[in-house]
Protein backbone atom coordinates (compact mmCIF):
# COMPACT_ATOMS: atom_id res chain seq x y z
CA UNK A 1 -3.48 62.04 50.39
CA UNK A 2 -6.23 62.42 53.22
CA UNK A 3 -6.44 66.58 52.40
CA UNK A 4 -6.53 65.78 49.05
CA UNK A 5 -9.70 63.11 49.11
CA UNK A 6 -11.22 65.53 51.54
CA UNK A 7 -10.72 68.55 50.00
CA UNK A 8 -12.15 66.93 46.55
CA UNK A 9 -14.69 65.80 48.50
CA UNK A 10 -16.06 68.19 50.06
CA UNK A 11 -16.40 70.12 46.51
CA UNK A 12 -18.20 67.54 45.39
CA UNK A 13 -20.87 67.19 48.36
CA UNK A 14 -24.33 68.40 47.69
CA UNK A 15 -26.32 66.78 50.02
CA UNK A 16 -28.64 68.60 51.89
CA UNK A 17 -28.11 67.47 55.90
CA UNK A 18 -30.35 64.62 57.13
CA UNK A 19 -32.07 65.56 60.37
CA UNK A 20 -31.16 63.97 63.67
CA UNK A 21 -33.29 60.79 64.32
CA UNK A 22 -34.62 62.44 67.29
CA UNK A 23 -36.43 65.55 65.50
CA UNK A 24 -38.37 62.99 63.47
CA UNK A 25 -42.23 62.16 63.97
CA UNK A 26 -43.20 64.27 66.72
CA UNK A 27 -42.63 67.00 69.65
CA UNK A 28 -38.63 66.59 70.34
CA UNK A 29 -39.26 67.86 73.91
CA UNK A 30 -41.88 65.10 74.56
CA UNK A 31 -45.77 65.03 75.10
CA UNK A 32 -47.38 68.01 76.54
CA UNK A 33 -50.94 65.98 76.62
CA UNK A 34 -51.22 64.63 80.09
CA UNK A 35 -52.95 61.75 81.10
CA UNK A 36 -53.88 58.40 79.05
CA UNK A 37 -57.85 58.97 79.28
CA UNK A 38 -57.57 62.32 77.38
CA UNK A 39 -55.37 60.71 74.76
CA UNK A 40 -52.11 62.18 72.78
CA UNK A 41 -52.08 65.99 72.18
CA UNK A 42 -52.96 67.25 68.75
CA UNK A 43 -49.14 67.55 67.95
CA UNK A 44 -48.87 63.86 68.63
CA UNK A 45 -52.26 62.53 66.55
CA UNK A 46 -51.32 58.68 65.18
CA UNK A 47 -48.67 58.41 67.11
CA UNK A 48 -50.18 56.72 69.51
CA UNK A 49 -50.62 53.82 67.15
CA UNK A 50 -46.86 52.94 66.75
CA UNK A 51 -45.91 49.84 67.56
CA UNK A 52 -42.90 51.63 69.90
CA UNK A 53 -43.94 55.52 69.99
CA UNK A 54 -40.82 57.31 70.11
CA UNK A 55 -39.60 55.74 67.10
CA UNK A 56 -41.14 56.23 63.54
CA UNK A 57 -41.35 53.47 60.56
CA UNK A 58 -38.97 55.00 59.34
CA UNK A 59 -36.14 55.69 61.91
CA UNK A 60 -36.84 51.46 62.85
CA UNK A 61 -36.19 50.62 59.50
CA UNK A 62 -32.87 53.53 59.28
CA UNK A 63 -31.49 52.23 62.98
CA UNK A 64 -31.58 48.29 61.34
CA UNK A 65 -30.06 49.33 58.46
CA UNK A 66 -27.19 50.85 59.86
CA UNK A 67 -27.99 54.35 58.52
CA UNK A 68 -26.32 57.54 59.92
CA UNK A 69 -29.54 59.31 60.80
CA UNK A 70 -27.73 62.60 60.98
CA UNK A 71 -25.25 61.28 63.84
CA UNK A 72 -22.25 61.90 61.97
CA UNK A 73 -22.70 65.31 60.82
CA UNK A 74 -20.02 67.08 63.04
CA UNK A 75 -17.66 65.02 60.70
CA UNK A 76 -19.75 65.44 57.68
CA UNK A 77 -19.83 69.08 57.15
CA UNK A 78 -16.57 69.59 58.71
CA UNK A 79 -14.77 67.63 55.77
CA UNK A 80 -14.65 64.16 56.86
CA UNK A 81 -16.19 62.16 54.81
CA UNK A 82 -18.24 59.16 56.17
CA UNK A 83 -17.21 55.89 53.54
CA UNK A 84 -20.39 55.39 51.95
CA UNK A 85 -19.83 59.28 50.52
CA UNK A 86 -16.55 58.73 50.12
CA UNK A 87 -17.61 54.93 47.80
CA UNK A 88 -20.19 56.98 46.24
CA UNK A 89 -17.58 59.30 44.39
CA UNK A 90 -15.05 56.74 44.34
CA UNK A 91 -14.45 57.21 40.52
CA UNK A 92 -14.38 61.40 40.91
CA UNK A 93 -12.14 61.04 44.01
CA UNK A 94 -9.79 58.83 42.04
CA UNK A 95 -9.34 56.19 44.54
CA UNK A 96 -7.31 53.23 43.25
CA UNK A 97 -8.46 49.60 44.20
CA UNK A 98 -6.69 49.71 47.34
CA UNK A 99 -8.26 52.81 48.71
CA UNK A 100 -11.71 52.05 47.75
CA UNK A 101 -10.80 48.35 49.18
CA UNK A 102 -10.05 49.57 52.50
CA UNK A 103 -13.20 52.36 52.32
CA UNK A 104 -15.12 49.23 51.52
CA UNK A 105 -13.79 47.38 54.44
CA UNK A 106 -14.89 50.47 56.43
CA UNK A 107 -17.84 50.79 55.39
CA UNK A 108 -18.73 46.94 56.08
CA UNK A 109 -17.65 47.67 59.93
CA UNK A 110 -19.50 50.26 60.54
CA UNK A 111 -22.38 49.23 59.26
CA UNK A 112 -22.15 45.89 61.39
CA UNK A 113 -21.53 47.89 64.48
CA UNK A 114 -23.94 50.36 63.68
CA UNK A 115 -27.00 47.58 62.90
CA UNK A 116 -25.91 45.48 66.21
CA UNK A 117 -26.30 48.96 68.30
CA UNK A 118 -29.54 49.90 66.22
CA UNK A 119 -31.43 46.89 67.22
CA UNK A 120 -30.05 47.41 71.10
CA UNK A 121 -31.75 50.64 70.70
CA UNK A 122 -35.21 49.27 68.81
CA UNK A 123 -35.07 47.11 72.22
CA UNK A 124 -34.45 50.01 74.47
CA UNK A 125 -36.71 51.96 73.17
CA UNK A 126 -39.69 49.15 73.08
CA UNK A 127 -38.78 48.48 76.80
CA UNK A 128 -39.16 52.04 77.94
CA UNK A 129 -42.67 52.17 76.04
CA UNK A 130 -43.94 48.77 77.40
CA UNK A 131 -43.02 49.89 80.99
CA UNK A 132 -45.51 53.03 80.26
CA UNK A 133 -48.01 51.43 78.29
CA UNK A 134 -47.91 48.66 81.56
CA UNK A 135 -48.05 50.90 83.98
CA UNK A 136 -45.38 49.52 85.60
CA UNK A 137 -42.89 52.41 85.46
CA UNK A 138 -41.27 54.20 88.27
CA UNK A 139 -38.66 56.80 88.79
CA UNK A 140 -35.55 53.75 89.73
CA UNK A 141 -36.45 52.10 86.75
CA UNK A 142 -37.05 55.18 84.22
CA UNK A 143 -33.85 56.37 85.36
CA UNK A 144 -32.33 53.07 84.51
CA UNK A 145 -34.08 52.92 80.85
CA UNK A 146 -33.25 56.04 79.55
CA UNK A 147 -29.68 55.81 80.82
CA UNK A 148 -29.26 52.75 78.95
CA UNK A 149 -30.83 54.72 75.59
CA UNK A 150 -28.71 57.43 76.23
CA UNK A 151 -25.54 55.07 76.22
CA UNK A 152 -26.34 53.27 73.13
CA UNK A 153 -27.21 56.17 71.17
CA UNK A 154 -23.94 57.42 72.39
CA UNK A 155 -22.45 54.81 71.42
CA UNK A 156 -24.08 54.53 67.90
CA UNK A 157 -22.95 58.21 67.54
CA UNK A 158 -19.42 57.60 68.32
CA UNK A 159 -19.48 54.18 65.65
CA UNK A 160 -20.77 56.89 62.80
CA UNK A 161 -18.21 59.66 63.94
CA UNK A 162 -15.35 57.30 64.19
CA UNK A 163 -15.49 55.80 61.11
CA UNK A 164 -15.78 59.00 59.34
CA UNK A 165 -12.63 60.08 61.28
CA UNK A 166 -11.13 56.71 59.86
C-alpha cells in the first residue's frame, strides 16, 4: 500500500522545492564586512535591523509554525511524502478514514515537535546575536552556541525527515 500512495504521489507532486532556511535573507557563508563602526556590507543592507540577524521575518514566523523550511527534501523528492502532502491529496490518493486518520495523527506530532524545537532555535539563535551585539563573546562560548544551533537544527531536520519516513 506504501508504493502505491507513493508512487501516486509522487505523480501528483508539482511543487517547486522550498529553499533551505539557511539560504534565506543574506550571504549563506556569513558577513564579509568587518568591523561594527563600518557597518554591514552592501550584501547585508537592513539586515542589521532584525530583531535576531541570522533569521528573517519570515523563517521566525516558518520555525514557530512548524514548517519544513526545505529540511525534509531528501525524503521529499525521493518519494516520501511528508503528511501534510500526503493530507493535501488525500481525496486523489484515495486514503480511507483510517489512513488519512493516522496521516492526521502524524502530521499533529510533527508539527508539535517541530514548533517546540523551532522556538529552541529562535532562542539559540537570539543568544548567539546578543552575545555579539554585547560584546561579550569569546571563542569557549561561540563554540558552545553554535554547537547547540547545530544540534537543534539537527534535530529539527531529523523530526521533518522522520515523519516523512513514517
Amino acid at each position: 500500500m506504501r508504493f502505491l500512495m507513493v508512487t501516486a504521489f509522487v505523480g501528483l507532486m508539482s511543487l517547486p522545492p522550498a529553499a533551505p532556511a539557511r539560504a534565506e535573507g543574506g550571504h549563506p557563508h556569513g558577513a564579509h564586512g568587518h568591523g561594527a563602526a563600518s557597518g554591514p556590507a552592501a550584501p547585508y543592507a537592513g539586515l542589521e535591523t532584525r530583531p535576531i540577524k541570522a533569521l528573517s521575518d519570515r523563517q521566525v514566523a516558518d520555525l514557530r509554525a512548524g514548517r519544513g523550511m526545505g529540511y525534509a527534501l531528501a525524503a521529499e523528492l525521493n518519494g516520501y511524502p511528508g503528511p501534510l502532502h500526503v493530507l493535501e491529496h488525500a481525496d486523489a490518493l484515495g486514503l480511507d478514514p483510517f489512513q488519512r486518520a493516522r496521516t492526521e495523527s502524524l502530521f499533529n506530532a510533527m508539527k508539535a515537535q517541530a514548533v517546540a524545537l523551532g522556538e529552541r532555535l529562535i532562542g539559540q539563535e537570539a543568544e548567539l546575536d546578543r552575545l555579539f551585539a554585547t560584546r561579550t563573546i569569546d571563542a569557549a562560548a561561540l563554540d558552545r552556541a553554535t554547537a547547540a544551533i547545530a544540534a537543534t537544527e539537527g534535530a529539527l531536520r531529523a523530526v521533518h525527515l522522520r515523519h516523512h519516513l513514517a
